[in-house]
Protein backbone atom coordinates (compact mmCIF):
# COMPACT_ATOMS: atom_id res chain seq x y z
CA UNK A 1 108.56 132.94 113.31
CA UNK A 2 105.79 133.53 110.33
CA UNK A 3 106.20 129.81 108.96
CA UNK A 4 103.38 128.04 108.28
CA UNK A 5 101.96 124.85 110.44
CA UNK A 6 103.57 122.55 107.84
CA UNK A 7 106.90 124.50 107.76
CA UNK A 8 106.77 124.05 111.07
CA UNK A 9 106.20 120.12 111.10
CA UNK A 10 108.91 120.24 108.69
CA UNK A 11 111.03 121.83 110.19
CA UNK A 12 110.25 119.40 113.61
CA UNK A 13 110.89 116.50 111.01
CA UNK A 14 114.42 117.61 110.45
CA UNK A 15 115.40 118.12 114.43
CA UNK A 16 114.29 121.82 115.17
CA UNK A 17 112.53 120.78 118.73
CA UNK A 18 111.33 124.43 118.98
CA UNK A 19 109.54 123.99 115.66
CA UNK A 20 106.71 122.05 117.50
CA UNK A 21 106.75 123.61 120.36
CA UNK A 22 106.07 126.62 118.50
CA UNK A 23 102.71 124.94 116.88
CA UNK A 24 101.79 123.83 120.15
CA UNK A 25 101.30 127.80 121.47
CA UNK A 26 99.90 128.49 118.40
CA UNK A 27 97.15 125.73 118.52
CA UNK A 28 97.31 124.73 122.42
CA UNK A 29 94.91 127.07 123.78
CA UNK A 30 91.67 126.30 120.78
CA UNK A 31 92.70 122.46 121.20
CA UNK A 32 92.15 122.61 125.15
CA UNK A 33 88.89 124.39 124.71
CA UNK A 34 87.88 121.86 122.58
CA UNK A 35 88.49 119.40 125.00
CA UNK A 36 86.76 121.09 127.62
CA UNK A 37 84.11 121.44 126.21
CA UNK A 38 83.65 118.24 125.50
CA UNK A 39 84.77 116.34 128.66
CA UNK A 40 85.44 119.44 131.27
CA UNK A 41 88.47 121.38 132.27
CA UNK A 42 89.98 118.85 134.33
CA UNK A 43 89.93 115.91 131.73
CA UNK A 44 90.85 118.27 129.16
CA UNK A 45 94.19 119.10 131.14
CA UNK A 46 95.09 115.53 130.55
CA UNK A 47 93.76 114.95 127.27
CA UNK A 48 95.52 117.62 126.08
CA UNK A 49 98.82 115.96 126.49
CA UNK A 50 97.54 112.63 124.98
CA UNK A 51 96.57 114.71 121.21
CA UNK A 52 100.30 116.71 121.25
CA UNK A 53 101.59 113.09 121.86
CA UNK A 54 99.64 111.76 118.75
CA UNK A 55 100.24 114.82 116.78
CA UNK A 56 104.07 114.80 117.53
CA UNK A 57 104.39 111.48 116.31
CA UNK A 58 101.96 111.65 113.34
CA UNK A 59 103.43 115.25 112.06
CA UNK A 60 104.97 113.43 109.16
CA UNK A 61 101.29 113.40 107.68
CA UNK A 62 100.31 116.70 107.99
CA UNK A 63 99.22 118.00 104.39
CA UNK A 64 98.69 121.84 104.01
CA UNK A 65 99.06 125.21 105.97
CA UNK A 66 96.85 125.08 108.83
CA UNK A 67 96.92 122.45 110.99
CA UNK A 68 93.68 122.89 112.96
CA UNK A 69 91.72 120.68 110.94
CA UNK A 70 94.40 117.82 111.31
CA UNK A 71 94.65 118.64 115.27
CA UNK A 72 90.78 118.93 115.61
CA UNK A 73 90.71 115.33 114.10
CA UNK A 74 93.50 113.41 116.89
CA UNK A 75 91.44 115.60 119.48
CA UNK A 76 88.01 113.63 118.76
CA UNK A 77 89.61 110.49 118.90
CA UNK A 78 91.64 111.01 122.11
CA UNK A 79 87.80 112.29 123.38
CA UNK A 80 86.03 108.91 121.61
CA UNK A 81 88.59 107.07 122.80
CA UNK A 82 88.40 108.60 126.60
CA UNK A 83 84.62 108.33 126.35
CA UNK A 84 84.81 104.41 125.10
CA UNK A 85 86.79 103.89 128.63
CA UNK A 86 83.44 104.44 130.38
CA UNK A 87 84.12 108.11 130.70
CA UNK A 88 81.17 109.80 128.71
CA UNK A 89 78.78 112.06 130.39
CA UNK A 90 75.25 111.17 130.18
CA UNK A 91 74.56 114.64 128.84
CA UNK A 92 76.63 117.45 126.95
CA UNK A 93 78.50 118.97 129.76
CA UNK A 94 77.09 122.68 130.92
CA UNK A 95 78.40 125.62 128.47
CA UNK A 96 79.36 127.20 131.49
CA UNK A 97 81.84 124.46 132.43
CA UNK A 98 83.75 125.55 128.88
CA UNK A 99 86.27 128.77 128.21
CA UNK A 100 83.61 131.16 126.64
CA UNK A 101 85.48 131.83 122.91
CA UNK A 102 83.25 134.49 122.61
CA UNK A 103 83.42 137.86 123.89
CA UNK A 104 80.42 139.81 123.37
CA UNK A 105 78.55 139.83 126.50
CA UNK A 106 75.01 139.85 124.93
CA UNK A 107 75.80 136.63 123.59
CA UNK A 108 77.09 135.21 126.75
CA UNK A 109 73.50 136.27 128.55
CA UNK A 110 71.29 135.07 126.13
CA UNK A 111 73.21 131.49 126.30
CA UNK A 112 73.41 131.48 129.64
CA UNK A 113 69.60 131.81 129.89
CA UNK A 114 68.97 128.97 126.67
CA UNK A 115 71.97 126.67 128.20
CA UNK A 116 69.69 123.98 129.26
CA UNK A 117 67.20 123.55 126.50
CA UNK A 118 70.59 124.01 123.87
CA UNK A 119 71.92 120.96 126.27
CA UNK A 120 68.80 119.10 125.73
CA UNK A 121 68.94 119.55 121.84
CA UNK A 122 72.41 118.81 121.55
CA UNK A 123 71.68 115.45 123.82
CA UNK A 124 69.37 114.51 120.90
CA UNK A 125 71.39 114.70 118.19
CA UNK A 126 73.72 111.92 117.14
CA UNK A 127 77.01 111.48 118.27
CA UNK A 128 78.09 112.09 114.52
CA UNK A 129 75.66 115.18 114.13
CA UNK A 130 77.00 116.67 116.94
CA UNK A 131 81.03 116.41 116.37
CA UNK A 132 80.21 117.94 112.72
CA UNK A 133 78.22 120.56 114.54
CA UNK A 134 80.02 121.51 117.34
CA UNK A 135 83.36 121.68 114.79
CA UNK A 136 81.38 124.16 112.25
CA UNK A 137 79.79 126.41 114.85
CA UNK A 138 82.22 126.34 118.23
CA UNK A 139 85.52 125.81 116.89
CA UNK A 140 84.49 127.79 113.62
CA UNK A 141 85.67 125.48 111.39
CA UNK A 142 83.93 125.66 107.67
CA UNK A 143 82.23 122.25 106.78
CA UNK A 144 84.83 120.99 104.44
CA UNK A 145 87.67 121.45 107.39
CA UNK A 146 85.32 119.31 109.90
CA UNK A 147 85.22 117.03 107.43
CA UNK A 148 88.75 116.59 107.28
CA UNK A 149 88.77 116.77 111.40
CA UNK A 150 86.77 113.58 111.38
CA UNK A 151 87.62 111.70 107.93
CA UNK A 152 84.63 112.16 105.83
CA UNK A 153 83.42 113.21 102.77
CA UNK A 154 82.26 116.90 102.81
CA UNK A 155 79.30 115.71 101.48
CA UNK A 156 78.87 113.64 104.45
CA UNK A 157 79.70 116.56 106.57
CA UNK A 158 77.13 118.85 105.30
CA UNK A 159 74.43 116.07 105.18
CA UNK A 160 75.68 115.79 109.13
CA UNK A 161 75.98 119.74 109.88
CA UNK A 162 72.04 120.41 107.91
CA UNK A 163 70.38 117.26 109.56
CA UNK A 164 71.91 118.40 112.89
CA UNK A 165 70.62 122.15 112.00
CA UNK A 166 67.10 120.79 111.06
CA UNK A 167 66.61 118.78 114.46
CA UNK A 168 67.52 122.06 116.09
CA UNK A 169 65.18 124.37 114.06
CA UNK A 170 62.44 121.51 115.11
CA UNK A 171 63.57 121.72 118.93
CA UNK A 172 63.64 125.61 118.87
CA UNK A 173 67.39 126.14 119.81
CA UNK A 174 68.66 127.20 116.38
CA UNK A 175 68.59 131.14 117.31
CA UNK A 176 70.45 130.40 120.17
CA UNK A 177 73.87 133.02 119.55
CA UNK A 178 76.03 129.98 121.25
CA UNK A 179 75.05 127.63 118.38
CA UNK A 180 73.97 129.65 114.95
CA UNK A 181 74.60 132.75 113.19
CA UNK A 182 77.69 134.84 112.71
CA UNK A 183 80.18 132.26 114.35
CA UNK A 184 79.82 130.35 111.03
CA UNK A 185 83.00 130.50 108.87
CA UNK A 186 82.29 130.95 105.05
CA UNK A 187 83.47 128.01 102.93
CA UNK A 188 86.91 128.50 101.13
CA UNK A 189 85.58 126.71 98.18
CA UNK A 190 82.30 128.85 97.26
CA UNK A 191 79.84 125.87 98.47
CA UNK A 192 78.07 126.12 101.31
């Protein structure tokens, strides 16, 4: 099937069952790694089930072609909710706990190396710094789509994204290849 995410909500809407489950393997696998890295592999395995479940039965207000955004945005608050139940580590968890999305083995070394002081940075940054960071840069979203994720403004998203790129300039992690550079996903809408 070539439909898009919202011909495929539609299409769940009017009793195709397949329909979703078609979404979900398109989406699953980016969703989980979300999850993981934010709460671990094991957590995320059950998680996971708890954002389909919320997606499924809030389809009817997905607006637009790709759903990432929208699924990105049930997937922090199934992880805000988890971490409200007590759950929250005291620290980002280890990069090496998380699927590595990115191939090139240079990359890998070089974060594997920085993965404690890019822990310690991230640990300083606000909760709300952090989720518009960690959408822009590991899930490659473009500022404006994090913004949907959580609810915002974009202008609120990009005052979150360059504070949270500032603190890490000051803290010396911003060449890290795990956090900056070319994972950064051009804006749609010419701003930046």
């Amino acid at each position: 099937m070539d439909e898009t995410d919202e011909q495929l909500v539609s299409l769940s809407l009017t009793g195709d069952a397949a329909a979703f489950g078609i979404l979900f393997q398109r989406h699953g696998p980016v969703v989980h790694s979300y999850l993981a890295r934010r709460v671990g592999r094991q957590e995320a395995d059950d998680l996971l089930s708890e954002v389909w479940l919320r997606a499924f039965r809030g389809r009817a207000g997905l607006r637009g072609s790709n759903s990432l955004p929208w699924l990105f945005g049930i997937a922090h608050n199934v992880v805000s909710a988890h971490w409200r139940r007590g759950n929250r580590p005291a620290l980002p968890l280890p990069l090496h706990d998380a699927p590595d999305p990115w191939p090139d083995t240079d990359d890998r070394l070089v974060a594997q190396a920085q993965q404690e002081s890019i822990r310690r940075a991230l640990a300083i940054l606000s909760d709300n710094d952090r989720d518009v960071l960690l959408l822009v840069v590991w899930e490659q979203l473009t500022p404006s789509e994090a913004a949907s994720a959580l609810g915002l403004p974009q202008g609120t998203a990009r005052s979150r994204l360059h504070r949270a790129l500032s603190t890490l300039r000051q803290e010396g992690a911003d060449n890290s290849p795990i956090l900056i550079g070319s994972h950064f996903k051009e804006e749609d809408d010419g701003h930046t």
